[in-house]
PDB file of N, CA and C in Angstrom:
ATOM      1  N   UNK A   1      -5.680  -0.341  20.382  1.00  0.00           N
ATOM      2  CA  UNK A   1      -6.314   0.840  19.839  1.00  0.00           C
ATOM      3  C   UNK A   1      -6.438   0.737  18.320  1.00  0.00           C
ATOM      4  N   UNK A   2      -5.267   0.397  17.699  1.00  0.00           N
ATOM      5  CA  UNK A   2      -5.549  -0.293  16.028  1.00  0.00           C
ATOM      6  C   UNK A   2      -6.484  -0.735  15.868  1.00  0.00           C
ATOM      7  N   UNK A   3      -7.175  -1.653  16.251  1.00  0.00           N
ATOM      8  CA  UNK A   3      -7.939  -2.993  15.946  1.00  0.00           C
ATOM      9  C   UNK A   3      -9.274  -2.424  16.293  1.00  0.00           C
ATOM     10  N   UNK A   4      -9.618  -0.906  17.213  1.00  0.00           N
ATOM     11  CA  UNK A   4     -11.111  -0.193  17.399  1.00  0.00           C
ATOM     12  C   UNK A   4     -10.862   0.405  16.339  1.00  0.00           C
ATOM     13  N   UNK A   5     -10.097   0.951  16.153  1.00  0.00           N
ATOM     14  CA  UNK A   5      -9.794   1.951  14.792  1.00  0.00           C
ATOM     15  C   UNK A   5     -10.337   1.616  13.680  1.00  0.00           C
ATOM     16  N   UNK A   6      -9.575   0.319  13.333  1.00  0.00           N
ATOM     17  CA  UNK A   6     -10.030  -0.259  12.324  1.00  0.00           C
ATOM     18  C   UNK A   6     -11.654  -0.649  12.161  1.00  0.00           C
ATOM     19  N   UNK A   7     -11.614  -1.155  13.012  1.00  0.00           N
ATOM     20  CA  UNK A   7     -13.407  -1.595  13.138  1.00  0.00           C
ATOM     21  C   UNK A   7     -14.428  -0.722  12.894  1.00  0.00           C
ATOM     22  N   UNK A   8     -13.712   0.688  13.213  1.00  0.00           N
ATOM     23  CA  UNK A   8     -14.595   1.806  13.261  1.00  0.00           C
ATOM     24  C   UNK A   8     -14.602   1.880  11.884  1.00  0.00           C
ATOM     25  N   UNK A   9     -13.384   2.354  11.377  1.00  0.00           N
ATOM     26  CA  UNK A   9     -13.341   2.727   9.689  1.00  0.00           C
ATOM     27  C   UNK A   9     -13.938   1.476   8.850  1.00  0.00           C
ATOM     28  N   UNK A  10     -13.628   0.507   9.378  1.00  0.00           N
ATOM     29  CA  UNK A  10     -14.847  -0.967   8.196  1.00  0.00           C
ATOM     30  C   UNK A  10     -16.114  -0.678   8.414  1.00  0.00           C
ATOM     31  N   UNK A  11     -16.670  -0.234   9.707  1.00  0.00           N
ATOM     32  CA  UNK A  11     -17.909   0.173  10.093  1.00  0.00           C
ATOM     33  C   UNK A  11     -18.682   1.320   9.270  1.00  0.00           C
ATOM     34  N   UNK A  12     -17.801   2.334   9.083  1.00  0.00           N
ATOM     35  CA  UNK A  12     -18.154   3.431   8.328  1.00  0.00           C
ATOM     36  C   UNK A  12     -18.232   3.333   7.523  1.00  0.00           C
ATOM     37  N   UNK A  13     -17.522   2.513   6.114  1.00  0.00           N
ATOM     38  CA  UNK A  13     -17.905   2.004   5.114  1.00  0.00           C
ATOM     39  C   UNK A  13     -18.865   1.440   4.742  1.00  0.00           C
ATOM     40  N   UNK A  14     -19.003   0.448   5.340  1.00  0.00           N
ATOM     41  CA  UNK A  14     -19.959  -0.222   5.884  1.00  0.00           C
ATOM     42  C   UNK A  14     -21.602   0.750   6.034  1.00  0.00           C
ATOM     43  N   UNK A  15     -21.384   1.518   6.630  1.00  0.00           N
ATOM     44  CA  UNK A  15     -22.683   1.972   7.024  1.00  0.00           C
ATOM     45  C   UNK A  15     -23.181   3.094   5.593  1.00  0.00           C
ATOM     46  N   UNK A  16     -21.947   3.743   5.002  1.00  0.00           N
ATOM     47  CA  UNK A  16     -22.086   4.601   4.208  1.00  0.00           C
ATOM     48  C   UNK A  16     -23.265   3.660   3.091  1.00  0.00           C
ATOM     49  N   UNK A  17     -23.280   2.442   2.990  1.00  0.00           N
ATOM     50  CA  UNK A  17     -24.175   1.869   1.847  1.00  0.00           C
ATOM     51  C   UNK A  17     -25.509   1.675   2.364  1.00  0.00           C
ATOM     52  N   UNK A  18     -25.456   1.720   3.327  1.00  0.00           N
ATOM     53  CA  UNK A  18     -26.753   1.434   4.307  1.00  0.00           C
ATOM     54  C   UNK A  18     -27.916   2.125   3.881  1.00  0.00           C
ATOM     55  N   UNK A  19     -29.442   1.979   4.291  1.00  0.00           N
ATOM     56  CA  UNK A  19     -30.233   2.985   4.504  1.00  0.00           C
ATOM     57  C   UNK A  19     -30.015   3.912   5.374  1.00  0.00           C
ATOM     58  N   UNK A  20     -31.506   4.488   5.461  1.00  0.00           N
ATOM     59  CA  UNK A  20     -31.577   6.271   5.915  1.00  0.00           C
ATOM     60  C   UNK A  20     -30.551   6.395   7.141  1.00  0.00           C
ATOM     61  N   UNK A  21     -30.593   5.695   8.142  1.00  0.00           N
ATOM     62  CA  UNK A  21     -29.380   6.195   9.048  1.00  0.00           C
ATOM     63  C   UNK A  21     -28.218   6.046   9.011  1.00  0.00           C
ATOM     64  N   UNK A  22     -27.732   5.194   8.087  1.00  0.00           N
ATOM     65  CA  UNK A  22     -26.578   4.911   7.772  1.00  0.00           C
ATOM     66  C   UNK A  22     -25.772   6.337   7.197  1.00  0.00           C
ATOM     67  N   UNK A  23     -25.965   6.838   6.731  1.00  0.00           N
ATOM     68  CA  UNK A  23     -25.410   8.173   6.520  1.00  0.00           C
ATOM     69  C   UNK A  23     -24.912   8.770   7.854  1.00  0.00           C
ATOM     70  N   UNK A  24     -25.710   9.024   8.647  1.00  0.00           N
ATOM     71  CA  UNK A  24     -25.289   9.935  10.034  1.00  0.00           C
ATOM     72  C   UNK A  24     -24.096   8.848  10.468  1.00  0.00           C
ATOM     73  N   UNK A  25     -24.528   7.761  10.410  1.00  0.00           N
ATOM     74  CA  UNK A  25     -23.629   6.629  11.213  1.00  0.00           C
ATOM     75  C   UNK A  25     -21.989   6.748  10.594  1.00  0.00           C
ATOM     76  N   UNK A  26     -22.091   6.685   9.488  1.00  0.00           N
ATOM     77  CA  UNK A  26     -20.915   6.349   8.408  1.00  0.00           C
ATOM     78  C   UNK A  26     -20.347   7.768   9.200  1.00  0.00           C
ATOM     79  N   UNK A  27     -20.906   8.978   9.560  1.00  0.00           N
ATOM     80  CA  UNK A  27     -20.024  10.260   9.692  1.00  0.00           C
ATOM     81  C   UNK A  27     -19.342  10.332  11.241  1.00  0.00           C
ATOM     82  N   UNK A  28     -20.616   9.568  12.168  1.00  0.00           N
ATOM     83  CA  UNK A  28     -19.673   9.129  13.347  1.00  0.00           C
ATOM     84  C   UNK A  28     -18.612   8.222  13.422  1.00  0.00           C
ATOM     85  N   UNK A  29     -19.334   7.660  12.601  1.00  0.00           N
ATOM     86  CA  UNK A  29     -17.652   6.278  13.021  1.00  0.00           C
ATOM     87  C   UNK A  29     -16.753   6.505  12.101  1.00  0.00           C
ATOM     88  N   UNK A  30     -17.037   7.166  11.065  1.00  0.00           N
ATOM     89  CA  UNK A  30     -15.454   7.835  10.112  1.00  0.00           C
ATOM     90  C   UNK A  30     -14.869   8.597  11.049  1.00  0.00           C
ATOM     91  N   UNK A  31     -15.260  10.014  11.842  1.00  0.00           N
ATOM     92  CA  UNK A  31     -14.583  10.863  13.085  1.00  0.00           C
ATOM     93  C   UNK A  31     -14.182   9.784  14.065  1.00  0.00           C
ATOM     94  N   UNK A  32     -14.872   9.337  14.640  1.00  0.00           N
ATOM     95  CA  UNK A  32     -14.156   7.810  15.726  1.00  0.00           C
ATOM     96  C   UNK A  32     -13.259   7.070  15.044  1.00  0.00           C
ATOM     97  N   UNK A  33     -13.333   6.604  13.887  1.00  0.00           N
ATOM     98  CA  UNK A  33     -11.739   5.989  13.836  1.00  0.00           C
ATOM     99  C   UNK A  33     -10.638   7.349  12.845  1.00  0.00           C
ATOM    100  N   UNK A  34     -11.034   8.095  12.557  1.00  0.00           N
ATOM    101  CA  UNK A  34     -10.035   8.965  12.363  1.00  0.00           C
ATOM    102  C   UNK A  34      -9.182   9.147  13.782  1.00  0.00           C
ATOM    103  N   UNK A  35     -10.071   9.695  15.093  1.00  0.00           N
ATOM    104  CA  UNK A  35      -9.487   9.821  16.405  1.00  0.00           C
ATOM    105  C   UNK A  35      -8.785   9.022  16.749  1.00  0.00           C
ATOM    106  N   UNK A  36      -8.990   7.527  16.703  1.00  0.00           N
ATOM    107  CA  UNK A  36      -8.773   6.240  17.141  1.00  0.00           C
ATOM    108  C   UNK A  36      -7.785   5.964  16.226  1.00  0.00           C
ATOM    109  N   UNK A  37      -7.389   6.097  15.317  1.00  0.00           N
ATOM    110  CA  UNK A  37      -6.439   5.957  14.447  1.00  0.00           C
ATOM    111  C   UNK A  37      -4.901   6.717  14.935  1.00  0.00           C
ATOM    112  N   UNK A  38      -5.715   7.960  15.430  1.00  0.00           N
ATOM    113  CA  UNK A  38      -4.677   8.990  15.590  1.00  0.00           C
ATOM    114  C   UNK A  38      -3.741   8.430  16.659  1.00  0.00           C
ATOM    115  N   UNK A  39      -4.673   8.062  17.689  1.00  0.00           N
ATOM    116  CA  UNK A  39      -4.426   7.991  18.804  1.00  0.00           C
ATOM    117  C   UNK A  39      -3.439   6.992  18.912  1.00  0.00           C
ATOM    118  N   UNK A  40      -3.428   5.996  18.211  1.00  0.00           N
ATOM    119  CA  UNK A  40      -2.895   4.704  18.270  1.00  0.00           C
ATOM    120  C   UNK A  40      -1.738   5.283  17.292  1.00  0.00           C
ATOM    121  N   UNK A  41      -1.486   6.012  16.161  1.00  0.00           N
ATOM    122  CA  UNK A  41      -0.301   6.644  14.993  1.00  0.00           C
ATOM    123  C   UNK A  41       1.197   7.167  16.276  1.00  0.00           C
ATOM    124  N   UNK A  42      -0.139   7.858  17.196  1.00  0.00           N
ATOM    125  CA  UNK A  42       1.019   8.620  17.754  1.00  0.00           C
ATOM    126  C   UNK A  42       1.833   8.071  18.815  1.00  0.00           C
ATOM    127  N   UNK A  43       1.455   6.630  19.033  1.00  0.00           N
ATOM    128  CA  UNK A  43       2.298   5.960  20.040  1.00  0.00           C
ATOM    129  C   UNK A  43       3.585   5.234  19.339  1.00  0.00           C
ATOM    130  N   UNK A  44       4.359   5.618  19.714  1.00  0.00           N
ATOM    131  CA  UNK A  44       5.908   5.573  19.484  1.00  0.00           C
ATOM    132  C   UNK A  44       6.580   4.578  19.736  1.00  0.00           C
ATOM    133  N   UNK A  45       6.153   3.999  20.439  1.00  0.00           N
ATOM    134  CA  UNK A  45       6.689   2.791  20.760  1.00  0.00           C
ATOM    135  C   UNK A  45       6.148   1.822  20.288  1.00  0.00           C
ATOM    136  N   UNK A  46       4.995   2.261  19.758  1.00  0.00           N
ATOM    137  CA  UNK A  46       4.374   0.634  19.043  1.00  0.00           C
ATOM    138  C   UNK A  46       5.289   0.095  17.441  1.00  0.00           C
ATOM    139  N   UNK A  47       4.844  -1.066  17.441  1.00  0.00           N
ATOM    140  CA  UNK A  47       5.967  -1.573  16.819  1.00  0.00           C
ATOM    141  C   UNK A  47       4.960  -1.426  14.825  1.00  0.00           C
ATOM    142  N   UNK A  48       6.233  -1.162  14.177  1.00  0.00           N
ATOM    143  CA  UNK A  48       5.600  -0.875  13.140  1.00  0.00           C
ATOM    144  C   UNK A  48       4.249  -1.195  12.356  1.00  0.00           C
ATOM    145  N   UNK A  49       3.988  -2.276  12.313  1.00  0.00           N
ATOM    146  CA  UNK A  49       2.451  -2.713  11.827  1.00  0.00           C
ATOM    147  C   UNK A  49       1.560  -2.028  12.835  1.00  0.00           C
ATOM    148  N   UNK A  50       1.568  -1.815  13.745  1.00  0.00           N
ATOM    149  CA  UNK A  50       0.396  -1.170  14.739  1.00  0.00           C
ATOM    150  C   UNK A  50       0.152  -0.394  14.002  1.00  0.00           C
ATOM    151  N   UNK A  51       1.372   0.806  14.276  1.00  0.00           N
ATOM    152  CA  UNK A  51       1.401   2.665  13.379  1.00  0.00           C
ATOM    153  C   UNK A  51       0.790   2.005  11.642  1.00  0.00           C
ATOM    154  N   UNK A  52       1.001   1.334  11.318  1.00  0.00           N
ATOM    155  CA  UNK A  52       0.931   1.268   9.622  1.00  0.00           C
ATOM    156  C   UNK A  52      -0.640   0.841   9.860  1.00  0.00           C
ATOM    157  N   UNK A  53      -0.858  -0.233  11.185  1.00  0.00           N
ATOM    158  CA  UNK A  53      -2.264  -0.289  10.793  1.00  0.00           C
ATOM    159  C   UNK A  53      -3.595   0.869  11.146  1.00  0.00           C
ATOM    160  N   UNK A  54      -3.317   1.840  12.150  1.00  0.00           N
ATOM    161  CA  UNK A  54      -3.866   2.714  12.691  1.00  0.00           C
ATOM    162  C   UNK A  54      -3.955   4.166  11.474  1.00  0.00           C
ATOM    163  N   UNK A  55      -2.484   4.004  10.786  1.00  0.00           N
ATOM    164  CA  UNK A  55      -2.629   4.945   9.310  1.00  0.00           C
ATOM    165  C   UNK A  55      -3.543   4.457   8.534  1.00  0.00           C
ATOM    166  N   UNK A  56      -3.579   2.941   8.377  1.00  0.00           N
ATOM    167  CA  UNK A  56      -5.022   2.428   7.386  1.00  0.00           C
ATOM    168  C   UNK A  56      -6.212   3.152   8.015  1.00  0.00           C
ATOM    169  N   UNK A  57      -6.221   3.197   9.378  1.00  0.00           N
ATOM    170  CA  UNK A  57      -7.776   3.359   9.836  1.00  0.00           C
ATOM    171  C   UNK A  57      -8.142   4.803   9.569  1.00  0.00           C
ATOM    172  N   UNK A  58      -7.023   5.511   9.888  1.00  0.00           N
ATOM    173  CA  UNK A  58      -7.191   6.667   9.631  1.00  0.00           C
ATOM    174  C   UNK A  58      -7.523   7.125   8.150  1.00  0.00           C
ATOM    175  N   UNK A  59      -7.214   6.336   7.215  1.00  0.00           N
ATOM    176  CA  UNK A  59      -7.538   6.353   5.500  1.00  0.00           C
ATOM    177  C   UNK A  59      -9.076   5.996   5.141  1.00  0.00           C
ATOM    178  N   UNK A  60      -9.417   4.842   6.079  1.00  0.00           N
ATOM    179  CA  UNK A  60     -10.454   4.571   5.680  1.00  0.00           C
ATOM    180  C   UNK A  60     -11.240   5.247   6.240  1.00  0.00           C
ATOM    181  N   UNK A  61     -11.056   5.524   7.641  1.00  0.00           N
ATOM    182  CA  UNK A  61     -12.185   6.288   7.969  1.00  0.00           C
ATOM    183  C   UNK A  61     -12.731   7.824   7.021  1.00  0.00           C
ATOM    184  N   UNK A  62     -11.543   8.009   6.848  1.00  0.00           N
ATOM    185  CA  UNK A  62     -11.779   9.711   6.204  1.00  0.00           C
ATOM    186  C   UNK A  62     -12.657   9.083   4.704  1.00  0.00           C
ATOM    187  N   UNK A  63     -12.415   7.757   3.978  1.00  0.00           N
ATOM    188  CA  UNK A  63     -13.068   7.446   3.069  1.00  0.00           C
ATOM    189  C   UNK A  63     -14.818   7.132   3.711  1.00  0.00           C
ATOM    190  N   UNK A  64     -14.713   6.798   4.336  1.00  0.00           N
ATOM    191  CA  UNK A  64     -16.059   6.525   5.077  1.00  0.00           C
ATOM    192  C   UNK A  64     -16.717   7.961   5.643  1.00  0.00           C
ATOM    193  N   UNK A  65     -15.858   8.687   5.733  1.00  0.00           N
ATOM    194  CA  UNK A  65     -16.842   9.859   6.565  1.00  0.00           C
ATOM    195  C   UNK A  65     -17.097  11.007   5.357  1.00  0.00           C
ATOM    196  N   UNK A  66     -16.122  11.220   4.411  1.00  0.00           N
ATOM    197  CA  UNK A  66     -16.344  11.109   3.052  1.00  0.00           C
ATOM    198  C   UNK A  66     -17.343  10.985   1.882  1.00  0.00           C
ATOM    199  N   UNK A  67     -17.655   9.856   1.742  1.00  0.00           N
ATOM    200  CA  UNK A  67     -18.479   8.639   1.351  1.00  0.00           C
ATOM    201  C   UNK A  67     -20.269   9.087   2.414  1.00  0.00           C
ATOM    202  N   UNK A  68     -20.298   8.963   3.650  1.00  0.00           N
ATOM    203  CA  UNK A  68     -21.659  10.097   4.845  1.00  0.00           C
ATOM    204  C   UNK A  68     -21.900  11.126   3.898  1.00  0.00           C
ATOM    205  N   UNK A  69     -20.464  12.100   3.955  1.00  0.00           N
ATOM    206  CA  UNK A  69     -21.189  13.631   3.539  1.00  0.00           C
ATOM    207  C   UNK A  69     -21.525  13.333   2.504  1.00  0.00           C
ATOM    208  N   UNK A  70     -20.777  12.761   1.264  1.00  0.00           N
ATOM    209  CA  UNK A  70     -21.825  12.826  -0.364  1.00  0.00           C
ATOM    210  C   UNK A  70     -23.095  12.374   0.212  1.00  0.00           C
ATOM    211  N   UNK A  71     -23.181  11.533   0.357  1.00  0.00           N
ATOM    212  CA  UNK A  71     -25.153  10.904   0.937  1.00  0.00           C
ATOM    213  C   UNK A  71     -25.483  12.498   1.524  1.00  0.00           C
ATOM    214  N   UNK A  72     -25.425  12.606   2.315  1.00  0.00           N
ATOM    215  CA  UNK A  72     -25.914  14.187   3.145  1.00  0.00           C
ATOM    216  C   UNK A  72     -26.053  15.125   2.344  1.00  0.00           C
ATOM    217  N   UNK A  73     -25.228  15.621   1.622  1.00  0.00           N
ATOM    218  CA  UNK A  73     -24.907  16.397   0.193  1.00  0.00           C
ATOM    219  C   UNK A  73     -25.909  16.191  -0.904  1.00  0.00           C
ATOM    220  N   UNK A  74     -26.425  14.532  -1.155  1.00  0.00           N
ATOM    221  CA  UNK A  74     -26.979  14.564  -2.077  1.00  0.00           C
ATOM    222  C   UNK A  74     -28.742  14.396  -1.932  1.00  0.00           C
ATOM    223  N   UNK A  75     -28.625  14.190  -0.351  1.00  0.00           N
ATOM    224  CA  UNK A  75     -29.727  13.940   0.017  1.00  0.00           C
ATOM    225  C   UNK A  75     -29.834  15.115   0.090  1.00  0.00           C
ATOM    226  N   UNK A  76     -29.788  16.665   0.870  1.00  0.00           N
ATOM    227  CA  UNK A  76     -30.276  17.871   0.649  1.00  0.00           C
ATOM    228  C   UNK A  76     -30.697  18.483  -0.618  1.00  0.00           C
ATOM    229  N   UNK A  77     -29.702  18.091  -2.203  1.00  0.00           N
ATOM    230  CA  UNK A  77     -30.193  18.508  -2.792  1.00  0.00           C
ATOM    231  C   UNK A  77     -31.116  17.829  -3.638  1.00  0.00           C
ATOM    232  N   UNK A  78     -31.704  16.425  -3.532  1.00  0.00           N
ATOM    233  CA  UNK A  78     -32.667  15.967  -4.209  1.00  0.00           C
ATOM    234  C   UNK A  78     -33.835  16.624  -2.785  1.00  0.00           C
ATOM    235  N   UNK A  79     -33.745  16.912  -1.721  1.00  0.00           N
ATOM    236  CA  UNK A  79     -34.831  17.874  -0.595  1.00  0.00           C
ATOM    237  C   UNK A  79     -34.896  18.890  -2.141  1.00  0.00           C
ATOM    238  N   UNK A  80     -34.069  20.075  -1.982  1.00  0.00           N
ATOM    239  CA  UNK A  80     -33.839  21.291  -2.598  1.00  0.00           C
ATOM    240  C   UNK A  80     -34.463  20.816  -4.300  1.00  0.00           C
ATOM    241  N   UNK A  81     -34.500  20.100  -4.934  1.00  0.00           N
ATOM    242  CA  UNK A  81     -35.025  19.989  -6.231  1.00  0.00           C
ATOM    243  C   UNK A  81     -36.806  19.389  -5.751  1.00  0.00           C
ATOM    244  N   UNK A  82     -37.043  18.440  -5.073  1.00  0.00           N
ATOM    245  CA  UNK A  82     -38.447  18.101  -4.471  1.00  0.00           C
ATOM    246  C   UNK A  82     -38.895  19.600  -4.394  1.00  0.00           C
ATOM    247  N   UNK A  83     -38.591  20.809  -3.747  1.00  0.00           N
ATOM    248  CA  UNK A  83     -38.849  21.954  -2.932  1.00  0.00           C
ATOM    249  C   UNK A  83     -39.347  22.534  -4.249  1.00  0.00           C
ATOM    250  N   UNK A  84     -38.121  22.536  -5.143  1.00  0.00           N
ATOM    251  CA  UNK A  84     -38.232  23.749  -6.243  1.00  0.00           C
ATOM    252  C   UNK A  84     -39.944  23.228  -7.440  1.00  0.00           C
ATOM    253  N   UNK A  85     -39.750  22.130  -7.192  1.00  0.00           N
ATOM    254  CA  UNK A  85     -40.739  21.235  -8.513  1.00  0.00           C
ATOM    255  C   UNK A  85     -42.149  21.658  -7.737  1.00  0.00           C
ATOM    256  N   UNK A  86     -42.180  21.391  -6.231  1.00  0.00           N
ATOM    257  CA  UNK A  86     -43.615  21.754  -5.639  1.00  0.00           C
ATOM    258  C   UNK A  86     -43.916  23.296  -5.570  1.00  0.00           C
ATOM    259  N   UNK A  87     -43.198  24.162  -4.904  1.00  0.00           N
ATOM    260  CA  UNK A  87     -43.135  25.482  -4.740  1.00  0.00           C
ATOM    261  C   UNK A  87     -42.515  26.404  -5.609  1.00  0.00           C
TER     262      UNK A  87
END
């Protein structure tokens, strides 16, 4: 479960630089490895590097899903300044 986790949160990074869909993408797979992170944190029996690596995923992802909303954020308001300059 670490090792989807992770993939997810490199993914989201990853996608956050991307073009136009990369934004939506970066915000799914930051929530998927936040989950996937979790999921794998809360198993107890795994042996320490698992939990330490599933806390990374969970870091990065939130940096990656993060990283989506500014794009989303900044893409509405260069919409909202286009809007104001025409109308």
């Amino acid at each position: 479960m670490q090792r989807l986790a992770l993939a997810f949160a490199l993914g989201a990074v990853v996608a956050a630089a991307l073009p136009s869909p990369g934004l939506f993408l970066a915000l799914g797979l930051g929530i998927a490895a936040i989950g996937a992170g979790w999921v794998g944190y809360a198993q107890r029996a795994a042996p320490g590097f698992a939990r330490l690596a599933a806390a990374a995923a969970i870091t990065i992802g939130a940096l990656g899903f993060a990283l989506g909303a500014v794009r989303v954020i900044l893409a509405l308001a260069a919409i909202d300044h286009l809007h104001g300059m025409i109308g």
